[in-house]
Every structure is written in C-alpha cells, then in structure tokens.
N, C-alpha and C. Protein backbone atom coordinates (compact mmCIF):
# COMPACT_ATOMS: atom_id res chain seq x y z
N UNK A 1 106.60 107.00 85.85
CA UNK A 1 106.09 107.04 87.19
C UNK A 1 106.86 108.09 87.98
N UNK A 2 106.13 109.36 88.81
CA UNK A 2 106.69 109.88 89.33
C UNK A 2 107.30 110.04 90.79
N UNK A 3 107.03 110.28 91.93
CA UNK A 3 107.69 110.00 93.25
C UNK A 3 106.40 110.04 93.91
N UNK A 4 106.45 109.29 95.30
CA UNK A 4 105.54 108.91 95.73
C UNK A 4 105.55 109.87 96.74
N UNK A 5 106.32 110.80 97.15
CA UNK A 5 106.64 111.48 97.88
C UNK A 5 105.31 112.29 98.77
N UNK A 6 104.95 112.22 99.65
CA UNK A 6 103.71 113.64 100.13
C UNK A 6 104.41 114.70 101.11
N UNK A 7 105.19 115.49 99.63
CA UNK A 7 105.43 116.95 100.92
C UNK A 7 105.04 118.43 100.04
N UNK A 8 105.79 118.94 100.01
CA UNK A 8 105.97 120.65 99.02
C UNK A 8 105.94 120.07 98.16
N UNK A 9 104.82 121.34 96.96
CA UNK A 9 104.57 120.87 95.86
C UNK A 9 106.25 121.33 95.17
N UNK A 10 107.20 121.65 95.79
CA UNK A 10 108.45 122.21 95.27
C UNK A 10 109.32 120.73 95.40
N UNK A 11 109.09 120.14 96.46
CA UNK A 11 109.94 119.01 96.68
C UNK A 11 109.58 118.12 95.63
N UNK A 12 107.96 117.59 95.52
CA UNK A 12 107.39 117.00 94.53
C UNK A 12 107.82 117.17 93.00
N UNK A 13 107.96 118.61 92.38
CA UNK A 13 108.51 118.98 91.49
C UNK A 13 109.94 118.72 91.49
N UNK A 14 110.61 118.74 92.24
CA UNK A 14 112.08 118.70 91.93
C UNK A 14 112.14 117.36 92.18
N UNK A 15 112.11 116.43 92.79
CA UNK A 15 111.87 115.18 92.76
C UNK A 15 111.63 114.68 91.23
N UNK A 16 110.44 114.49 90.69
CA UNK A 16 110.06 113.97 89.44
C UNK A 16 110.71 114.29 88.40
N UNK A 17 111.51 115.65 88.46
CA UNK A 17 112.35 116.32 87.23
C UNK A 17 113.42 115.81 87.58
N UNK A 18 113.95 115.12 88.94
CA UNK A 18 115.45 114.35 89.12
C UNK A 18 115.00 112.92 88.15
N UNK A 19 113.41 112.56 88.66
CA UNK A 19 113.78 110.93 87.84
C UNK A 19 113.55 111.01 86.93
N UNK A 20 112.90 112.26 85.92
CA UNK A 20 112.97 112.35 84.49
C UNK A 20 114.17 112.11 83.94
N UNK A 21 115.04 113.01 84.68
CA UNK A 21 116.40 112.98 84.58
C UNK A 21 116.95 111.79 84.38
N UNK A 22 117.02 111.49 85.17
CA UNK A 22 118.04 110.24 85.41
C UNK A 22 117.31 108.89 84.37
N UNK A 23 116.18 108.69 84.17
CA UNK A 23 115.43 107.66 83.47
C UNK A 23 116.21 108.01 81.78
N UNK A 24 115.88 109.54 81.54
CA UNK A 24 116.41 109.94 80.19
C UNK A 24 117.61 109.95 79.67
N UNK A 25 118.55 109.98 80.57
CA UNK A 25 120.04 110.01 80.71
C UNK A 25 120.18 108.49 80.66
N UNK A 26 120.21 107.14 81.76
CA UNK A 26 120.31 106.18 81.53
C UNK A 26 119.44 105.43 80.03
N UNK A 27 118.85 105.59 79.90
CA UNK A 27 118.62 105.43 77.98
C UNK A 27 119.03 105.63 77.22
N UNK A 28 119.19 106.70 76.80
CA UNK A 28 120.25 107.33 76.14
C UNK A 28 121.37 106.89 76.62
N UNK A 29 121.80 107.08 77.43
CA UNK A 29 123.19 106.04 77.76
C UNK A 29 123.54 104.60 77.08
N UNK A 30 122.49 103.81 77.39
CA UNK A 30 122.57 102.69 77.43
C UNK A 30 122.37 102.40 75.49
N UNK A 31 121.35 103.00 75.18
CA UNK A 31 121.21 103.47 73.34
C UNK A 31 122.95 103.37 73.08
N UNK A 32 123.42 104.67 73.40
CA UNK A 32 124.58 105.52 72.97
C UNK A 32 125.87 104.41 72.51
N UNK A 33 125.72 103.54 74.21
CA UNK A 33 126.72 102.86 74.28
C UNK A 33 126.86 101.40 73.58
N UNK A 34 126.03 100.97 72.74
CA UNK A 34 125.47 99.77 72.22
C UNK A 34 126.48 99.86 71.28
N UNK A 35 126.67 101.10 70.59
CA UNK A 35 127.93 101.20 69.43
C UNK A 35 129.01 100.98 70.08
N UNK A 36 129.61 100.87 71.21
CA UNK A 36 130.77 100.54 71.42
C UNK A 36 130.80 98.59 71.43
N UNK A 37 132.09 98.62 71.30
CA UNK A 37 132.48 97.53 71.02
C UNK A 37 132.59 96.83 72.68
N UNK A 38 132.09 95.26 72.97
CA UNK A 38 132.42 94.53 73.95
C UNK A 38 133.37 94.59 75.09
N UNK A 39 134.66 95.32 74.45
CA UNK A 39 135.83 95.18 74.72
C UNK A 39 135.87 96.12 75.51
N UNK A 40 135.20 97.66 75.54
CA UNK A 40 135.46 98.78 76.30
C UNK A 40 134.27 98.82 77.02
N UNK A 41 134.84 99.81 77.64
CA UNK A 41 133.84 100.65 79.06
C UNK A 41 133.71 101.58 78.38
N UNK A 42 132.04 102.46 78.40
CA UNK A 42 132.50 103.98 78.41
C UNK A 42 133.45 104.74 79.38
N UNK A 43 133.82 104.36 80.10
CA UNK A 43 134.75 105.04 80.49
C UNK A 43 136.18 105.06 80.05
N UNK A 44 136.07 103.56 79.98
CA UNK A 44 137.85 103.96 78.74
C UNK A 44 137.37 104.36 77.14
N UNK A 45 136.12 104.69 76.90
CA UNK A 45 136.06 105.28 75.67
C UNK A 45 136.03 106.72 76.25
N UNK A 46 135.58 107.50 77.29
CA UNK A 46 136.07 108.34 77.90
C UNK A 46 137.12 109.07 77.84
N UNK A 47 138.17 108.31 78.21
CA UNK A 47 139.59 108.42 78.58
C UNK A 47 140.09 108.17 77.10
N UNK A 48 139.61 107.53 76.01
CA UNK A 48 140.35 107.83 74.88
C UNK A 48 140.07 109.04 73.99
N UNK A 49 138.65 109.59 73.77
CA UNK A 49 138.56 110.27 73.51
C UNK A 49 138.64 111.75 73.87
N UNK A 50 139.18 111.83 75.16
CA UNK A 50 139.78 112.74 76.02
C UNK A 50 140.80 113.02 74.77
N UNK A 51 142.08 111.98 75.28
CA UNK A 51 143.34 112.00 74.62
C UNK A 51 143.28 112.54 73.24
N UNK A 52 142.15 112.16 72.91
CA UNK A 52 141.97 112.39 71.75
C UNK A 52 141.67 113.25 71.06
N UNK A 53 141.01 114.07 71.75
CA UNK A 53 140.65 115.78 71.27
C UNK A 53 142.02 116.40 72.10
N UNK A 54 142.16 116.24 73.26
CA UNK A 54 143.00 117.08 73.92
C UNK A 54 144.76 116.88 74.04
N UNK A 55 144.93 116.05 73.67
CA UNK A 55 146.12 115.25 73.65
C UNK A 55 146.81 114.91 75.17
N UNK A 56 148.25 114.31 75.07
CA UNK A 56 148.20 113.43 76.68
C UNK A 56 147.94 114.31 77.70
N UNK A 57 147.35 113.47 78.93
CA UNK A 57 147.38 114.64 80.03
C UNK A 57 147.21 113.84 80.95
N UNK A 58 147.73 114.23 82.16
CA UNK A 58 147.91 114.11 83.19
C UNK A 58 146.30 112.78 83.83
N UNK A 59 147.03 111.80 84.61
CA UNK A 59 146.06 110.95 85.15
C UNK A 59 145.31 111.89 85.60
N UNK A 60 145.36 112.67 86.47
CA UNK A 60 144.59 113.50 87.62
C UNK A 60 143.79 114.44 87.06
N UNK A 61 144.13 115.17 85.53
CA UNK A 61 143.21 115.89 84.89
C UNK A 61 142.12 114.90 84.23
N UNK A 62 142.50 113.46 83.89
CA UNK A 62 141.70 112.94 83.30
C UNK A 62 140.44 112.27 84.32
N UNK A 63 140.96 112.16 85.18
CA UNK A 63 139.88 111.58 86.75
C UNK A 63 139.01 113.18 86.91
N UNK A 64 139.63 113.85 86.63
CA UNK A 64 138.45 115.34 86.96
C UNK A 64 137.42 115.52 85.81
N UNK A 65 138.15 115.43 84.41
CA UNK A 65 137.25 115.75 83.25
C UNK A 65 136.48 114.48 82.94
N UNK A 66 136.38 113.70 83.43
CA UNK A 66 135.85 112.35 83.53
C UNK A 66 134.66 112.29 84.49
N UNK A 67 134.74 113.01 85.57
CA UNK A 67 134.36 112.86 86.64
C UNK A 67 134.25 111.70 87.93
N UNK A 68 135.37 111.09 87.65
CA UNK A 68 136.00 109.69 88.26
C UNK A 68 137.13 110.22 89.55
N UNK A 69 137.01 108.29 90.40
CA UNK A 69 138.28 108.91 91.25
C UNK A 69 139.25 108.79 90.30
N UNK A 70 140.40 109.26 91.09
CA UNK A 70 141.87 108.92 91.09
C UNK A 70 142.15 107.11 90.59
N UNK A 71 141.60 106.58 92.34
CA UNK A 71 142.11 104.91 91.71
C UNK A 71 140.79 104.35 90.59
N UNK A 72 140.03 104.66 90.43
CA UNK A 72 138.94 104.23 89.39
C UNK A 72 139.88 104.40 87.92
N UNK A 73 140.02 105.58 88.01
CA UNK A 73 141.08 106.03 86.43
C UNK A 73 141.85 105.17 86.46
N UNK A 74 143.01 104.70 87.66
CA UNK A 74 144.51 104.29 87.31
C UNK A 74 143.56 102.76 86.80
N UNK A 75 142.59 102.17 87.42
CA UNK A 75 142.40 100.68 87.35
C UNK A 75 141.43 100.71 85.41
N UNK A 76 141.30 102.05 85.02
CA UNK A 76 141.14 102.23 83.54
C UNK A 76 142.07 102.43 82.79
N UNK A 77 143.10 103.22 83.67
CA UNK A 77 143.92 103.27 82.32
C UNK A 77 144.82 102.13 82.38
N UNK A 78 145.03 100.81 83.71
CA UNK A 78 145.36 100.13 83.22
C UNK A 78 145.18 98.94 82.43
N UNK A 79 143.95 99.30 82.54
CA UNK A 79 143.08 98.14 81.35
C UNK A 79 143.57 98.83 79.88
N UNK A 80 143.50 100.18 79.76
CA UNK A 80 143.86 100.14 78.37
C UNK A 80 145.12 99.95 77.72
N UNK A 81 146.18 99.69 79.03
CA UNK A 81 147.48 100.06 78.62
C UNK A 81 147.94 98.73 78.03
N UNK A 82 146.86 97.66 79.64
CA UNK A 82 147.34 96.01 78.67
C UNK A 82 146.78 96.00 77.45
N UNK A 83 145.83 96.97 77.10
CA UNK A 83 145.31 96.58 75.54
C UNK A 83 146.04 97.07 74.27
N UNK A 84 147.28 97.85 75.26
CA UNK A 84 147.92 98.56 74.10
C UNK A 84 147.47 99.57 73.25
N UNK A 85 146.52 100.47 74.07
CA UNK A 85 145.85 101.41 73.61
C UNK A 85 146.41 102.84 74.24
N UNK A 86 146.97 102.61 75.25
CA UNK A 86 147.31 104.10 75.82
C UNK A 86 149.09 103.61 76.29
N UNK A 87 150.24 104.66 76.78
CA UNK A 87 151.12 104.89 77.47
C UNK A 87 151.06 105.44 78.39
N UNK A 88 151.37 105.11 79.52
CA UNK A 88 151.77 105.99 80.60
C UNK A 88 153.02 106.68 80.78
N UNK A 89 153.55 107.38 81.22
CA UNK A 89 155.16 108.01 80.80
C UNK A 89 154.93 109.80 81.91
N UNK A 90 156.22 108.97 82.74
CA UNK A 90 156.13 110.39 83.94
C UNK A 90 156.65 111.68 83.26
N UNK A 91 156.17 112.82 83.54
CA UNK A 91 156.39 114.36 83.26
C UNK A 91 157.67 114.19 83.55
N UNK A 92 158.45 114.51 82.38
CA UNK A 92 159.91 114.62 82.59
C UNK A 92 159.99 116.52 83.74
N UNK A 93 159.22 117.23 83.28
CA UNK A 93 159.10 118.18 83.87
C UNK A 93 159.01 117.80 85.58
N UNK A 94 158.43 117.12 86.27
CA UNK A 94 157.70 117.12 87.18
C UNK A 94 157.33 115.60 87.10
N UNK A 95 158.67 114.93 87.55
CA UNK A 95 158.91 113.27 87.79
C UNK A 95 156.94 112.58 88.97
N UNK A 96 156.35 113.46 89.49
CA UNK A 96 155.26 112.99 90.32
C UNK A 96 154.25 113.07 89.40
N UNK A 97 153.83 113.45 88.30
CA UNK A 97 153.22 113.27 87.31
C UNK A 97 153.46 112.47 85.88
N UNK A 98 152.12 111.57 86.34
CA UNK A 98 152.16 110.05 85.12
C UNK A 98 150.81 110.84 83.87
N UNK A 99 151.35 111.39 82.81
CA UNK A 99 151.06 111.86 81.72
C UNK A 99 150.56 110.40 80.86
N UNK A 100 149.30 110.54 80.27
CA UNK A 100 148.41 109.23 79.57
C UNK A 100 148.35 109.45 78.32
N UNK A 101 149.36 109.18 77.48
CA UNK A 101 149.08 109.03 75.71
C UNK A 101 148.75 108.08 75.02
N UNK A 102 147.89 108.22 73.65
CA UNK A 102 147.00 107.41 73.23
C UNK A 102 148.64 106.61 72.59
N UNK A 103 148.82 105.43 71.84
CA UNK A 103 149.59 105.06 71.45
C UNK A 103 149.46 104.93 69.81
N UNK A 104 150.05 104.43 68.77
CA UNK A 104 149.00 104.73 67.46
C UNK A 104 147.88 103.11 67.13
N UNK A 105 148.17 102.26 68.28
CA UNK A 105 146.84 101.32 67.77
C UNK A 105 145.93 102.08 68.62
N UNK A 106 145.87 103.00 69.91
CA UNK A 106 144.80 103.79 70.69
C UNK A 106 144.46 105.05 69.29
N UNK A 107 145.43 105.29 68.67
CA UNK A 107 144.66 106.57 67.71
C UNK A 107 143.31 105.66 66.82
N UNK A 108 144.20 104.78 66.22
CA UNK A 108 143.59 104.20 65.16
C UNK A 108 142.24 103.59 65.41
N UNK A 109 142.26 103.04 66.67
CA UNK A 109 140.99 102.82 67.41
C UNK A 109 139.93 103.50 67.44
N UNK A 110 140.19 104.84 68.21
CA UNK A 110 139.20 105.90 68.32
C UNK A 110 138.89 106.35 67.40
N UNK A 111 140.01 106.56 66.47
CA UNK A 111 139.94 107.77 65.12
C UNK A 111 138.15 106.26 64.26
N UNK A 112 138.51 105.40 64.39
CA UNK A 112 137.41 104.61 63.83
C UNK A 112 136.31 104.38 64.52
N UNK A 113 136.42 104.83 65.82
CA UNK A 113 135.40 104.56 66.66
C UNK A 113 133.92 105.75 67.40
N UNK A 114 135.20 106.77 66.89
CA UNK A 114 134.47 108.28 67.43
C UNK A 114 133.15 108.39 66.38
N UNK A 115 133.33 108.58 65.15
CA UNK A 115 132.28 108.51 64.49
C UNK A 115 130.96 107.90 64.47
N UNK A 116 131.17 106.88 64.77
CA UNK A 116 130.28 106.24 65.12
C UNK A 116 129.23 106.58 66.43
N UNK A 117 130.13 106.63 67.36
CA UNK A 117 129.35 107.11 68.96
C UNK A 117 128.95 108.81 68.10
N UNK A 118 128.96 109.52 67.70
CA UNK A 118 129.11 110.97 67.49
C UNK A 118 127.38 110.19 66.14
N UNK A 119 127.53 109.53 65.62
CA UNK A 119 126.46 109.65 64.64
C UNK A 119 125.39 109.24 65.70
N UNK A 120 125.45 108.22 66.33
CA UNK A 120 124.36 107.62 67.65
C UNK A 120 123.98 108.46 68.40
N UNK A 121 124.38 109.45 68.91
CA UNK A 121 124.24 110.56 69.60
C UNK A 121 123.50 111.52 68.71
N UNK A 122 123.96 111.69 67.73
CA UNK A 122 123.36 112.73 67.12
C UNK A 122 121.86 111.86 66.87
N UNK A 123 121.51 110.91 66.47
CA UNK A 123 120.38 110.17 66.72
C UNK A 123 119.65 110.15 67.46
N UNK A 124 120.12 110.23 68.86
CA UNK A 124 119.46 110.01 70.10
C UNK A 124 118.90 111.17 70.18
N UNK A 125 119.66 111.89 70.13
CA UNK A 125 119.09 113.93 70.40
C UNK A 125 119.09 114.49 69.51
N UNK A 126 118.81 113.66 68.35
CA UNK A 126 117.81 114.73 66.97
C UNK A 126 116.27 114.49 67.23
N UNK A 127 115.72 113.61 68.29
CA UNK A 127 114.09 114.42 68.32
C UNK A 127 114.09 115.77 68.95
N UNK A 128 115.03 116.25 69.18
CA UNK A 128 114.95 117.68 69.70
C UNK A 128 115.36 118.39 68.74
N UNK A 129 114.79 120.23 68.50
CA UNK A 129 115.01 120.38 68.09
C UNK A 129 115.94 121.36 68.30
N UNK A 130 116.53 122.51 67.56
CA UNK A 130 118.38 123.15 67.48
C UNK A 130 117.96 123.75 68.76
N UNK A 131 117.10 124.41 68.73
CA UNK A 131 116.91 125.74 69.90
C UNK A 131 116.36 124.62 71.05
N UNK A 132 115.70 123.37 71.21
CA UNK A 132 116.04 122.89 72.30
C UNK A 132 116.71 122.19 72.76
N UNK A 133 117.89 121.97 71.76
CA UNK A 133 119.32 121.33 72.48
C UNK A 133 120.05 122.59 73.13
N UNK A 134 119.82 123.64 72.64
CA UNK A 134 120.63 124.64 73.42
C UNK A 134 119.85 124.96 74.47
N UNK A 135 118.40 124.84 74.76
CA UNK A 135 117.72 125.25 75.75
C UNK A 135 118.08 123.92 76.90
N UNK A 136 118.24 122.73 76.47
CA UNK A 136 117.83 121.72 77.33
C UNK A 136 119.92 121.55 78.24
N UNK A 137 120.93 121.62 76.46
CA UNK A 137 122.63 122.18 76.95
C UNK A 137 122.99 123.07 78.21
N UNK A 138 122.01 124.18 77.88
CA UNK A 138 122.03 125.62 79.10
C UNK A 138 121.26 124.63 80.14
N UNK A 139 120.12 124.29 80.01
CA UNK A 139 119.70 123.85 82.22
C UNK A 139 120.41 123.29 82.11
N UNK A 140 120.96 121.76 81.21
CA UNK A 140 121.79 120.91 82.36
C UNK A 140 123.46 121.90 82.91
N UNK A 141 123.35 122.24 81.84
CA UNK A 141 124.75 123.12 82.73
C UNK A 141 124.71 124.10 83.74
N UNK A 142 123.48 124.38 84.02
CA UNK A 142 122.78 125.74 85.29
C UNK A 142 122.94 124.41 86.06
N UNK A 143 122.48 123.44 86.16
CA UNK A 143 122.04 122.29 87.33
C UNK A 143 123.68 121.76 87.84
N UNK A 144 124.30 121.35 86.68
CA UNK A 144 125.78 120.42 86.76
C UNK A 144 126.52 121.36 87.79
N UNK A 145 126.16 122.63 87.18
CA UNK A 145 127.52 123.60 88.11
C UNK A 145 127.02 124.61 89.16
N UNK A 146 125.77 124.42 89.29
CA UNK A 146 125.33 124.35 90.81
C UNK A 146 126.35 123.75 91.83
N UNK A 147 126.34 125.06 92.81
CA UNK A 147 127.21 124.60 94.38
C UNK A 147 126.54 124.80 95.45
C-alpha cells in the first residue's frame, strides 16, 4: 500500500519509495535477526561484531558506527559486559576514553555466531542479482549520505 498523500507527483514518488523502503528493510531485518540467539539485541550483535572485524575501540566510535546514542551504547555495552562478553578498560593513553574489547567467551561467541547471520543475509539478498546488489549498495549509499 502506498501513501495516501494528494500533492506533487514528486512528493507522491518519494513518499512510496520511503515506505518501500522501510517495509523492505524491516523484513529483512526481522528474517535476518531470527538467527540470533534470545539472549542478544542486534545491537549488541552490532557492537560485537564491530569488535570483531575492527578490534577494541572506543565507546564513542562504536555509538557512531552503530548509529546509536552515547547512553543507548553504554546501557549495551553494559549488558554485554554482565554477560561476560566484552571489557571495558580506559585508554591508558588518554585516561577520558573507555576502549570496548571483546573478551575470549565474546570472541568465541561471535566467531560462532557471525556465520550464521552472514549465510541469512546472503539468503535474504540472493533474489537479487550481483549487478543489482551493487546497483541497489550505490542508491542506498547516495540516500544514507545525503546532507
């Protein structure tokens, strides 16, 4: 169903391609995330697999590459920390920075868990095909980094 909207056939158009959007994205989302386990949020699967390609980093880089606040992150990473999945530990460099490392039950976790989300995904967006994952990769990134 598209927008009920009566104005510019431009508004109309950009309208219906937002709730394509967003309808296709929350499915796929919701698909994606079925492989995760009870226990997590995508967002602390987020935040582990951050760590995890990139190694520890800074709370404040991880609230940006996340696209989260500040206190949203700290109230994630302290869910993972009681789970014994991550460390927190201040920048000896630069005592005002709390640096987030996976711990090795947080490696062992992800390292078993990534695969899985990475095969589901590849599921979800193999009815497309190569040249339109890169066609469909390029708009959303023309749209995302729009200012």
């Amino acid at each position: 169903m598209g927008t009920r909207h009566k104005g510019p056939i431009e508004e109309i158009n950009a309208l219906n391609a937002f709730i394509k959007l967003q309808r296709a994205a929350e499915s796929v989302s919701t698909r994606v995330h079925g492989v995760l386990p009870e226990i997590i949020t995508i967002t602390q699967f987020g935040v582990l697999e951050s760590l995890y390609h990139l190694g520890p980093l800074c709370q404040g880089e991880l609230a940006e590459k996340l696209l989260r606040s500040g206190g949203n992150l700290t109230l994630v990473v302290d869910n993972l920390e009681k789970a014994g999945l991550v460390v927190r530990e201040r920048d000896p460099a630069d005592r005002r920075f709390v640096v987030v490392k996976l711990t090795e039950k947080g490696t062992t976790f992800i390292t078993a868990l990534f695969p899985k989300v990475v095969e589901r995904v590849n599921q979800e967006m193999g009815i497309l095909s190569s040249t339109e994952l890169l066609d469909f990769s390029r708009l959303c990134k023309k749209i995302g980094l729009k200012r």
